[in-house]
Protein backbone atom coordinates (compact mmCIF):
# COMPACT_ATOMS: atom_id res chain seq x y z
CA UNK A 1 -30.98 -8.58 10.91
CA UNK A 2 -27.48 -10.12 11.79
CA UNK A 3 -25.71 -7.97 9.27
CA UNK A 4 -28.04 -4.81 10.11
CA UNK A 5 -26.27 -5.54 13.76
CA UNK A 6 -22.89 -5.57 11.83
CA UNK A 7 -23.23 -2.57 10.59
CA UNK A 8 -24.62 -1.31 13.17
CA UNK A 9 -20.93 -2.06 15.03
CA UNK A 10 -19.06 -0.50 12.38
CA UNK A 11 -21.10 2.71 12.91
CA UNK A 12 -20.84 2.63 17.19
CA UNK A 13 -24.57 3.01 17.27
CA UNK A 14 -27.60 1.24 17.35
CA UNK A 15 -30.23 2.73 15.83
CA UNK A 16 -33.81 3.50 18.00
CA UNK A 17 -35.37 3.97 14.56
CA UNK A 18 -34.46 1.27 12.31
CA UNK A 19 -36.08 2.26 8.86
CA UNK A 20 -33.71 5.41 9.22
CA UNK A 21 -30.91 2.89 8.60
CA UNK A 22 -32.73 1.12 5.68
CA UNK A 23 -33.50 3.67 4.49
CA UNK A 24 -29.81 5.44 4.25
CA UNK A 25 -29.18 2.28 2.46
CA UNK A 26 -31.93 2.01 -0.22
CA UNK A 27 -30.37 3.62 -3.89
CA UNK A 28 -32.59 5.13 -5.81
CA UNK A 29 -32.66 2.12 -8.63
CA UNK A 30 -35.21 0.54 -6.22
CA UNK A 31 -37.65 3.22 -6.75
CA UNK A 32 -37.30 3.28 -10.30
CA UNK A 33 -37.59 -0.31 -11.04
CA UNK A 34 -40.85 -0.32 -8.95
CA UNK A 35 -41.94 2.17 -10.96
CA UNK A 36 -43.44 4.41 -7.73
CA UNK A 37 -42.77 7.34 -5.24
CA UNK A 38 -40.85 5.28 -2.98
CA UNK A 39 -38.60 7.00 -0.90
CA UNK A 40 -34.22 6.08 -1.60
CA UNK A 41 -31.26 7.62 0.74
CA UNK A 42 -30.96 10.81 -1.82
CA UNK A 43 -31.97 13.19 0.79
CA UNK A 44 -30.23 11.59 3.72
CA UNK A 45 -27.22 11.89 1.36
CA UNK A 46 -27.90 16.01 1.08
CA UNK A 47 -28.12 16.36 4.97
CA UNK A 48 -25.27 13.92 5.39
CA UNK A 49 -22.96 16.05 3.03
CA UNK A 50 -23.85 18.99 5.38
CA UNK A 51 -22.79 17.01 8.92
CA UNK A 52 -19.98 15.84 7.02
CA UNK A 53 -18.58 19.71 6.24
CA UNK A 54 -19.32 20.92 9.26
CA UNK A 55 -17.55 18.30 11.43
CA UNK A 56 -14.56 18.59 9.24
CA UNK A 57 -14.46 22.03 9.01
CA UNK A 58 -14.65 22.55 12.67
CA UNK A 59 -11.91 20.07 12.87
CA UNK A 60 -9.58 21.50 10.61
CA UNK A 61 -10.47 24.74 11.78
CA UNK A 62 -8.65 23.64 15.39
CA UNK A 63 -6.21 21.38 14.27
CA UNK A 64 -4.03 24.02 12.07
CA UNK A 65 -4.68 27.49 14.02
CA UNK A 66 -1.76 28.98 11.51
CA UNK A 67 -3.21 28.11 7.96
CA UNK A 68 -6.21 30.84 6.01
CA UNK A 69 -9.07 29.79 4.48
CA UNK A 70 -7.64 29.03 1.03
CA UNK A 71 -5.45 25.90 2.50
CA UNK A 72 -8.43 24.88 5.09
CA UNK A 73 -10.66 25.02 2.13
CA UNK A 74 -8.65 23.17 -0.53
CA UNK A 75 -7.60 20.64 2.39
CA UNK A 76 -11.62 19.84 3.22
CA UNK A 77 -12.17 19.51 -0.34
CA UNK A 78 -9.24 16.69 -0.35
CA UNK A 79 -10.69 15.07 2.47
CA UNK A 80 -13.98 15.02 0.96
CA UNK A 81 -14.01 13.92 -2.80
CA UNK A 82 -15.53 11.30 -4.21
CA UNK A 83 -12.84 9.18 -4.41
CA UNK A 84 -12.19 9.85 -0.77
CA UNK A 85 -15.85 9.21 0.81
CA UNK A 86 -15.61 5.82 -2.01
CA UNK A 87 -13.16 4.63 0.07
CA UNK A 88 -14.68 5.36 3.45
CA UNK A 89 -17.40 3.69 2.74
CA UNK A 90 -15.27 0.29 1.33
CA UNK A 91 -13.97 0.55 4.63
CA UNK A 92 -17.31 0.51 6.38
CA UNK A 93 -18.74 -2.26 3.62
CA UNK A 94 -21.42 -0.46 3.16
CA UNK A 95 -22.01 -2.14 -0.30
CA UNK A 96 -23.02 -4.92 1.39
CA UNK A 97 -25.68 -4.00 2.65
CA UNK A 98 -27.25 -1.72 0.00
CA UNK A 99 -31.17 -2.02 -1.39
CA UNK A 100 -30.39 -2.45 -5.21
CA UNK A 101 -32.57 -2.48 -8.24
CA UNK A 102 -32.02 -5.94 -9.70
CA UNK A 103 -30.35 -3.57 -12.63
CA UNK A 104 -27.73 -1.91 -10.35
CA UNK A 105 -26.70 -5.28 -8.77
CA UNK A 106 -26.40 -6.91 -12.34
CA UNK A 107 -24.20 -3.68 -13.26
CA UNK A 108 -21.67 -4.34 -10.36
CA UNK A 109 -23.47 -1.00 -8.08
CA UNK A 110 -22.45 -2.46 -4.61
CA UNK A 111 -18.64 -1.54 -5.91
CA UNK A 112 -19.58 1.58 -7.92
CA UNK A 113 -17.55 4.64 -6.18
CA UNK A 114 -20.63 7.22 -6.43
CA UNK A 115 -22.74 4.53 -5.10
CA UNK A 116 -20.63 4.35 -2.43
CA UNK A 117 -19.42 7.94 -1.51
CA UNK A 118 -23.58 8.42 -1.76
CA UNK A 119 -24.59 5.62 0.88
CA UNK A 120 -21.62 6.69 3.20
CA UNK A 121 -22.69 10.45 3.11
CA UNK A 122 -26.46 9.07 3.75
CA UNK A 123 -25.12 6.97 6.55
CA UNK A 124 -23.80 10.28 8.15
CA UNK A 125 -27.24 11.82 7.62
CA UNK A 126 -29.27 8.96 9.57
CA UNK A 127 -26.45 8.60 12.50
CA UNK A 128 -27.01 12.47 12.73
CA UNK A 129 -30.88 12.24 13.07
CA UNK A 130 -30.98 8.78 15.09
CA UNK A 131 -28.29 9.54 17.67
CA UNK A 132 -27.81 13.69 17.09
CA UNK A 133 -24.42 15.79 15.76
CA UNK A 134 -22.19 14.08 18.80
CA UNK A 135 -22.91 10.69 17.59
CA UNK A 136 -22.28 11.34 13.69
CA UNK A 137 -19.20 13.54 14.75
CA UNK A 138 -17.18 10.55 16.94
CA UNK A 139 -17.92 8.05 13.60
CA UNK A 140 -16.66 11.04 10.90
CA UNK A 141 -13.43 11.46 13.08
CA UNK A 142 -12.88 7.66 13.93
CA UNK A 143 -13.27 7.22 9.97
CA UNK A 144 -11.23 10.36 8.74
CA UNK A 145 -7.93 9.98 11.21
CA UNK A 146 -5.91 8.25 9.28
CA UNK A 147 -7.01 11.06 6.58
CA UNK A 148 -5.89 13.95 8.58
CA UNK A 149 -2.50 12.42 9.42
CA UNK A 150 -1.80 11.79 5.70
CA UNK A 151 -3.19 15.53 5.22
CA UNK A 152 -1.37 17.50 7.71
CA UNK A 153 2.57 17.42 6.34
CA UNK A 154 0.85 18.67 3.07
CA UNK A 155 -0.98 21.78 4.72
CA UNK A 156 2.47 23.30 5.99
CA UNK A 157 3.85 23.29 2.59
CA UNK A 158 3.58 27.02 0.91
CA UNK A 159 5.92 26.79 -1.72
CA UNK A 160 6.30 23.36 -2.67
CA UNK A 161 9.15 23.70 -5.93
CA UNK A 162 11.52 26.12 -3.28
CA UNK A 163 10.92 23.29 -0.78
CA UNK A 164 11.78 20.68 -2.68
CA UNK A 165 14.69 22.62 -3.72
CA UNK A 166 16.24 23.30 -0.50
CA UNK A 167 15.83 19.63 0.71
CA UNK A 168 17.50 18.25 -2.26
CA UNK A 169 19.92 20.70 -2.59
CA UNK A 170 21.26 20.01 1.18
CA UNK A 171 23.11 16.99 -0.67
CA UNK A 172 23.49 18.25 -3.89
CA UNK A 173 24.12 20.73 -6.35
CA UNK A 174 21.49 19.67 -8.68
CA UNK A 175 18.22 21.32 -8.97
CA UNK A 176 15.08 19.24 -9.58
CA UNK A 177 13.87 19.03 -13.26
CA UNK A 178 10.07 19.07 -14.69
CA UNK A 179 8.55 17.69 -17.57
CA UNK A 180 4.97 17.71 -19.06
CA UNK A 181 3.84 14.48 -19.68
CA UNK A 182 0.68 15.42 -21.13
CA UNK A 183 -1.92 18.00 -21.90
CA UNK A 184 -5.39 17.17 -22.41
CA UNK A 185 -9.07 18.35 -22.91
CA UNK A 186 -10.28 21.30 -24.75
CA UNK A 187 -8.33 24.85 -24.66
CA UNK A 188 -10.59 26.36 -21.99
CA UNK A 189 -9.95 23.16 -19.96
CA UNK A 190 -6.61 21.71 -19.88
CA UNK A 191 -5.47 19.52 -17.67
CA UNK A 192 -1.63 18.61 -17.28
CA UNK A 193 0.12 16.05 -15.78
CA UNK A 194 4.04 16.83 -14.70
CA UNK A 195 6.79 14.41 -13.48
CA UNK A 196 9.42 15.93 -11.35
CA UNK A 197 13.00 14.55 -11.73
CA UNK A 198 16.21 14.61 -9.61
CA UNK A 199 19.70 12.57 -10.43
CA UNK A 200 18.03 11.20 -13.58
CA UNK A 201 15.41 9.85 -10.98
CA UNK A 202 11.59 10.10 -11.62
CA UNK A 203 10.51 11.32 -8.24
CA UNK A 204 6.79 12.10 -8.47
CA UNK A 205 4.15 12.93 -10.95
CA UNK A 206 1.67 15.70 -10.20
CA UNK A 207 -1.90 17.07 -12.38
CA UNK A 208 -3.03 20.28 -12.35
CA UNK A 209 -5.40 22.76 -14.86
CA UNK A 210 -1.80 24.74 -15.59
CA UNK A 211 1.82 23.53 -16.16
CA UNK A 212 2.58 25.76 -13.03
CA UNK A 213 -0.05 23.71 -10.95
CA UNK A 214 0.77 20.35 -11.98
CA UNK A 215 4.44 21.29 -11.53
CA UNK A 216 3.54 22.56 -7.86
CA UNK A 217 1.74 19.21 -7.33
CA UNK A 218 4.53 17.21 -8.42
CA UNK A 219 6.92 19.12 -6.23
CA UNK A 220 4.33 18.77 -3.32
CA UNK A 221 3.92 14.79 -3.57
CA UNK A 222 7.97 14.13 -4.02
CA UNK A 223 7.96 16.32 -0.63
CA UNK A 224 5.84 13.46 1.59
CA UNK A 225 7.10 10.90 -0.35
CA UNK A 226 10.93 12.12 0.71
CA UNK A 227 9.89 13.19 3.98
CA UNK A 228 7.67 9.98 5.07
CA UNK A 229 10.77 8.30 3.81
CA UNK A 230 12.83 10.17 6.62
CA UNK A 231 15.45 11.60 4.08
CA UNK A 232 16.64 12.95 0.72
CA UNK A 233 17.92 10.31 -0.91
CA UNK A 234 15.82 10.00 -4.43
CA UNK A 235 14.12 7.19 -5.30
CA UNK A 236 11.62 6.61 -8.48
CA UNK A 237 8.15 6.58 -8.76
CA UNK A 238 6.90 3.17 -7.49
């Protein structure tokens, strides 16, 4: 019960129907290992997902009145990937509190990133029914802040190479080289991964399904990296 009231903190909301909470928290290993019907947090998860999109689509949707749908679209899908709802729900330490199979636990599942991008998007789905869309909206925007800070200088950029050009070439003559580092998978799926250099200087590396994207991706991460840095001046990959 103490730690239910913990979490219960880290969500800002107490739940009036507590099995909705132990229930967004039970993975579906439990059921299997007790070999029955019993319900897990698989469908809170699906109704989660869809509070989830809709709160950060609206939000998006006000926050950058000049972009189209193609940038709002591929800048929910950042906000929103596996990795990204993993780490959310780290935050929250929601592992600690998950309803394991004896199997999962033994397997290290409290750490497991689906385990944990699942659980977080189930949270979302209980807070929604428990305390209604206001209540799940104030906890996905307290959580995803620091996300749409990071995300915003990237949503301006159009043309990240030319960009990067012009900003290096205010102190130099010298236009940025790229280099494939590698090309993997099968020919209908290739994926690439591109370092962009400056001054013999490794500034960024960048992936993409095409050299062009993962040359573009490159160019677009030396961009923050210079301009969260407040200048021009290269520096290497960390």
């Amino acid at each position: 019960m103490v730690e239910i009231k913990q979490l219960q903190e880290q969500l800002g909301h107490v739940f009036s129907e507590p099995g909705l909470l132990r229930l967004a928290l039970t993975h579906p290993s439990l059921a299997q290992e007790h070999g029955g019907p019993a319900q897990t947090n698989q469908r809170l998860e699906f109704l989660g997902d869809a509070v989830l999109q809709l709160v950060l689509t609206r939000e998006l949707y006000v926050k950058f009145p000049a972009l189209g749908e193609g940038p709002l679209t591929k800048a929910r899908a950042k906000l929103v990937n596996r990795e990204a709802l993993a780490e959310r729900g780290r935050a929250v330490g929601v592992g600690r509190y998950l309803l394991l199979s004896r199997g999962e636990e033994f397997n290290g599942g409290r750490e497991r990133a689906s385990t944990l991008a699942d659980a977080f998007e189930a949270l979302l789905g209980a807070l929604y029914l428990d305390g209604g869309l206001e209540a799940a909206r104030e906890f996905i925007l307290r959580q995803f802040s620091p996300a749409f800070t990071r995300i915003a200088p990237i949503l301006v950029i159009e043309n990240p190479k030319g960009e990067l050009q012009e900003l290096l070439q205010a102190n130099s003559d010298e236009s940025p080289q790229y280099q494939v580092l590698s090309a993997t998978g099968p020919d209908h799926d290739r994926s690439f991964e591109c370092a962009v250099h400056h001054g013999g200087v490794a500034l960024a590396l960048g992936s993409g399904k095409s050299k062009k994207a993962a040359e573009s991706a490159a160019a677009l991460a030396a961009l923050v990296k210079l301009r969260a840095a407040g200048n021009s001046a290269p520096q290497s990959i960390p």
